[in-house]
Protein backbone atom coordinates (compact mmCIF):
# COMPACT_ATOMS: atom_id res chain seq x y z
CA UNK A 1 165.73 182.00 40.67
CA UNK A 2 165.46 185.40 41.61
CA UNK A 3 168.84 186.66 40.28
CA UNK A 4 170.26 186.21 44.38
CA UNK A 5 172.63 183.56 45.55
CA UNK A 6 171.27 181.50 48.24
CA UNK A 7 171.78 182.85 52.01
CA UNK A 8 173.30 179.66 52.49
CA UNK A 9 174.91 176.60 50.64
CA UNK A 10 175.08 172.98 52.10
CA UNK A 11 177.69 170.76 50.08
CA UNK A 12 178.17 166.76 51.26
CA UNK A 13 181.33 165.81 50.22
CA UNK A 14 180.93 162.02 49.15
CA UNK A 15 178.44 162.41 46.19
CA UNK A 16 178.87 160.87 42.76
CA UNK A 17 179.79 163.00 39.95
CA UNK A 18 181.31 165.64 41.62
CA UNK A 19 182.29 166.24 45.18
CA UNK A 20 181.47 169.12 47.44
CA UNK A 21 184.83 169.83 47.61
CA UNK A 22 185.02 169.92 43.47
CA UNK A 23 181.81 172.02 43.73
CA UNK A 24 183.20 174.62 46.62
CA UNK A 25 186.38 174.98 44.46
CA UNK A 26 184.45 175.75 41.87
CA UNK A 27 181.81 178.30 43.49
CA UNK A 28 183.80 179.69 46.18
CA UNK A 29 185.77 182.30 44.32
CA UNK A 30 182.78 183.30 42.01
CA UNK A 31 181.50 186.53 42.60
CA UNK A 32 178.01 186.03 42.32
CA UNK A 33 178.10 183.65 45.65
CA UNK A 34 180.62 186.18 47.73
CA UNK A 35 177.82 186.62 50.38
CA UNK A 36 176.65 183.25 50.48
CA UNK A 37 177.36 180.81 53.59
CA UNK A 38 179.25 177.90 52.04
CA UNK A 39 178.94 174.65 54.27
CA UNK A 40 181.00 171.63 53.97
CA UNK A 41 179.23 168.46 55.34
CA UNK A 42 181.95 165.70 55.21
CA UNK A 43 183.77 162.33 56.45
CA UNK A 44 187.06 163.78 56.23
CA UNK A 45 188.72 165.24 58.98
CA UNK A 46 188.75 169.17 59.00
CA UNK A 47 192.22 169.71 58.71
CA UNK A 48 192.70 167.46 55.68
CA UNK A 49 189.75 169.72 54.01
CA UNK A 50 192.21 172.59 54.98
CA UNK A 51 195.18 171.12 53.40
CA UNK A 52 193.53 170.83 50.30
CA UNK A 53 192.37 174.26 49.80
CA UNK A 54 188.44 173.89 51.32
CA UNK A 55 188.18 177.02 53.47
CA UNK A 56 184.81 176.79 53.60
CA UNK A 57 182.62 179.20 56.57
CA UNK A 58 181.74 175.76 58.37
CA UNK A 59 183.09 172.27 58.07
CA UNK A 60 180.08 170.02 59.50
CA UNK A 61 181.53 166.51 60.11
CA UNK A 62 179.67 163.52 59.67
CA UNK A 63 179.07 161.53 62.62
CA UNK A 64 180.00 157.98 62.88
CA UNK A 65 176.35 156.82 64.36
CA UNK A 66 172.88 157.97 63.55
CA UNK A 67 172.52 159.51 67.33
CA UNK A 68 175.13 162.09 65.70
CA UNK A 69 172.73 163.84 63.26
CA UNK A 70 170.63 165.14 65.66
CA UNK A 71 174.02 167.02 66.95
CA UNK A 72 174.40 167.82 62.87
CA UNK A 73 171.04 168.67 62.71
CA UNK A 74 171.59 171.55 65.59
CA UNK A 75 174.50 172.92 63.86
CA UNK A 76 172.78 173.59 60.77
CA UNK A 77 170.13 175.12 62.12
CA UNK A 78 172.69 177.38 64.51
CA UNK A 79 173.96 178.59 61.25
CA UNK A 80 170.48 179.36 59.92
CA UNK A 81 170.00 181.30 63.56
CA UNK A 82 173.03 183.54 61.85
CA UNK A 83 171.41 184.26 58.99
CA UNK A 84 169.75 187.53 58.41
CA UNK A 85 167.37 186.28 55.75
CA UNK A 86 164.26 184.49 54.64
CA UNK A 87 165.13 181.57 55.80
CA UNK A 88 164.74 182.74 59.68
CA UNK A 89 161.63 181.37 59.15
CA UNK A 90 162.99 177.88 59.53
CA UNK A 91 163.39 178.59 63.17
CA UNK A 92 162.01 176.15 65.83
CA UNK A 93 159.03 176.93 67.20
């Protein structure tokens, strides 16, 4: 590491050990990873992420077929689009 939080931070939600919604609780109010994106990909709907505290900068939901991650897929990279960083260079060509 370079001493900078990433530009960006994709958490999934269902993984063992601890969640992405244990994990954004956990990073989300630490100062060193103010400026950072923090993206929820989840199952859950939304507004049940809301109730339980996720405020995360995007909730990505997961689709319910595999034709739905190339719509996922999009919205990732629409975020990257947003991101004044390095990792413009993950742009399509």
């Amino acid at each position: 590491s370079n001493g900078q939080a990433p530009d960006i931070i994709l958490l999934d939600d269902q993984i063992p050990g601890m969640s992405g919604s244990e994990l954004f609780q956990r990073i989300s109010g630490h100062a060193f990873f103010k400026q950072s994106i923090l993206t929820i990909f989840s199952a859950k709907p939304p507004d049940m992420l809301i109730r339980q505290g996720i405020r995360a900068d995007a909730i990505i939901p997961k689709p319910t077929n595999w034709d739905g991650y190339g719509l996922v897929f999009d919205q990732v990279l629409a975020l990257l689009k947003n991101v004044p960083c390095s990792l413009r260079k993950l742009d399509p060509v």
